[in-house]
C-alpha atoms as a PDB file:
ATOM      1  CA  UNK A   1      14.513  34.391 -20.145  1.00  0.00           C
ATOM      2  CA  UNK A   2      16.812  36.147 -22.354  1.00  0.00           C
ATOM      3  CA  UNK A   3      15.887  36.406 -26.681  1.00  0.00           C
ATOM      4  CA  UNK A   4      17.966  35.126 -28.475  1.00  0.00           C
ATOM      5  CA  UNK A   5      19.996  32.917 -26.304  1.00  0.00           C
ATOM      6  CA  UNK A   6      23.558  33.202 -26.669  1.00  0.00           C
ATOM      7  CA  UNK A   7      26.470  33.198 -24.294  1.00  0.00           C
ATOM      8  CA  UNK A   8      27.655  36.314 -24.924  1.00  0.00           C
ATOM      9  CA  UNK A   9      25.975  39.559 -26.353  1.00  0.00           C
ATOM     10  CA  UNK A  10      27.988  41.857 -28.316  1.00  0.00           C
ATOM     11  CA  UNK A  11      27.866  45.694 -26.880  1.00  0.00           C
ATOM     12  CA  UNK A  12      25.330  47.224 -28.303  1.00  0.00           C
ATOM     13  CA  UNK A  13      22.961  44.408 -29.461  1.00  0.00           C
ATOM     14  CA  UNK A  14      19.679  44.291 -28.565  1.00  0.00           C
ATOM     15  CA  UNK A  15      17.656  41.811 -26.207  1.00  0.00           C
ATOM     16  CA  UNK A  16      13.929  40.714 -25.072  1.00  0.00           C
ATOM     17  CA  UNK A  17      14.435  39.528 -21.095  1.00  0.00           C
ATOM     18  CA  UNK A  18      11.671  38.224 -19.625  1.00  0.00           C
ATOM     19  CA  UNK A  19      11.437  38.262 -16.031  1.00  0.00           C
ATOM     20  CA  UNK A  20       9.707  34.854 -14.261  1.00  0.00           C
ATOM     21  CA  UNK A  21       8.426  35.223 -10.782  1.00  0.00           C
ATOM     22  CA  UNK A  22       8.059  32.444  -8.484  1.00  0.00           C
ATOM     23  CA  UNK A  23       4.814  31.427  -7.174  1.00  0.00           C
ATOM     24  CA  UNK A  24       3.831  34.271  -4.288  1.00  0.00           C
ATOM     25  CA  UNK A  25       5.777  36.565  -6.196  1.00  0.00           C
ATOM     26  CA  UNK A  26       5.011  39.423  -8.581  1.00  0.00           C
ATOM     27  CA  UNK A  27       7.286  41.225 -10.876  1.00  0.00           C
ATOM     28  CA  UNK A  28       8.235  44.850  -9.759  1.00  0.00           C
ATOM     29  CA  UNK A  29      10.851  46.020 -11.821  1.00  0.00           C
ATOM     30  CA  UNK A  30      14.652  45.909 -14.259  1.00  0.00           C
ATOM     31  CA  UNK A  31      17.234  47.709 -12.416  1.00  0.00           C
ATOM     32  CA  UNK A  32      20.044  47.691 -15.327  1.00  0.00           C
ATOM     33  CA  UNK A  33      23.116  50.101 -14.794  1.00  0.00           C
ATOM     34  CA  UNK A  34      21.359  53.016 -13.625  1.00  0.00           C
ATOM     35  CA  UNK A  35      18.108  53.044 -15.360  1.00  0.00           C
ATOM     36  CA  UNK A  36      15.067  51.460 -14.491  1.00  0.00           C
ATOM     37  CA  UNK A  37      12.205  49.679 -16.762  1.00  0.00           C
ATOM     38  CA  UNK A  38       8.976  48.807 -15.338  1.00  0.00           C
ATOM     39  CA  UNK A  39       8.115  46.673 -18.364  1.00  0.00           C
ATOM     40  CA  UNK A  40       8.096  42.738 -18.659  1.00  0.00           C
ATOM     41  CA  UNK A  41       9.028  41.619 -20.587  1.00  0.00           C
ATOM     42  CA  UNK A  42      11.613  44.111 -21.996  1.00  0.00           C
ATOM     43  CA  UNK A  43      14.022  44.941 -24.227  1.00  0.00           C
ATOM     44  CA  UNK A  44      17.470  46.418 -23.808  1.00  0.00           C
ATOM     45  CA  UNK A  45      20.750  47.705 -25.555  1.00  0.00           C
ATOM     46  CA  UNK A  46      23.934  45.750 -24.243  1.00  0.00           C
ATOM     47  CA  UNK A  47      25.839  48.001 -22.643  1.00  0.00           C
ATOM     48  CA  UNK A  48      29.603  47.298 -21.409  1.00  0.00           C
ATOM     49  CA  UNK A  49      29.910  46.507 -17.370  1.00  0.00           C
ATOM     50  CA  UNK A  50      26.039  47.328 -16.743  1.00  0.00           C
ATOM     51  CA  UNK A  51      23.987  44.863 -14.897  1.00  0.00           C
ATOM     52  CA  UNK A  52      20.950  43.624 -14.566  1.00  0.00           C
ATOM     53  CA  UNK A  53      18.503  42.978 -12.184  1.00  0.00           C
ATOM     54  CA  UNK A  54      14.835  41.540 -11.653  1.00  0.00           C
ATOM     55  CA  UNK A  55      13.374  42.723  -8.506  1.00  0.00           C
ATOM     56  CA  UNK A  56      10.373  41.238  -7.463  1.00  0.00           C
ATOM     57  CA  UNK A  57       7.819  41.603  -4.703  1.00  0.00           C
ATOM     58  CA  UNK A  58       5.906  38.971  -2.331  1.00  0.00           C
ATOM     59  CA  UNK A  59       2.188  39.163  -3.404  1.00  0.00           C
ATOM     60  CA  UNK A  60       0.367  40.476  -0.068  1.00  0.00           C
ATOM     61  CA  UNK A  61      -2.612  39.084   0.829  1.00  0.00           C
ATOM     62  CA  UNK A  62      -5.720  40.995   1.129  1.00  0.00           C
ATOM     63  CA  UNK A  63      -6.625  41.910   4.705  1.00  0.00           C
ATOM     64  CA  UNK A  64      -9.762  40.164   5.489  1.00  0.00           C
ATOM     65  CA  UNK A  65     -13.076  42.111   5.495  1.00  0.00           C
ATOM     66  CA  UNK A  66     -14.599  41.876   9.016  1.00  0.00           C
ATOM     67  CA  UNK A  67     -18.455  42.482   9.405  1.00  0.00           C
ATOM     68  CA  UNK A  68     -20.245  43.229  12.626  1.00  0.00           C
ATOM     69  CA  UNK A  69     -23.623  40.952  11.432  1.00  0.00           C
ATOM     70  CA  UNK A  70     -25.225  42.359  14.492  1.00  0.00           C
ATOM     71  CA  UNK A  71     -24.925  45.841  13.420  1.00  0.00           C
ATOM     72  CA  UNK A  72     -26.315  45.422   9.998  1.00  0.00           C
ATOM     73  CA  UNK A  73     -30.283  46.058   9.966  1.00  0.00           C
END
């Protein structure tokens, strides 16, 4: 999601982007030009020709906890 919504942004302006992961997914990171922002949402300075990027990660699940009953006393 991008604050305000416009078509274009004039170089220089600044903007809230909000990244929305799917369900499964988790949000990682902003890769835009050649910084990166761990922050979500965000805000950013419109630079010319940058880009950017969400980058998100699968939620893993947890490993399941085994217990040996038998060897619990």
């Amino acid at each position: 999601m991008l604050d305000p919504e416009m078509d274009l942004y004039p170089i220089g302006s600044d903007i809230k982007v909000t990244a929305a992961p799917e369900e499964g997914y988790e949000f990682v990171k902003w890769i835009y030009g050649e910084a990166e922002l761990t922050t979500n949402p965000a805000t950013i300075r419109v630079i010319e020709g940058a880009t950017l990027t969400p980058i998100f990660a699968v939620i893993a699940e947890p490993e399941p906890l085994m217990i040996d009953i038998e060897s619990v006393v």
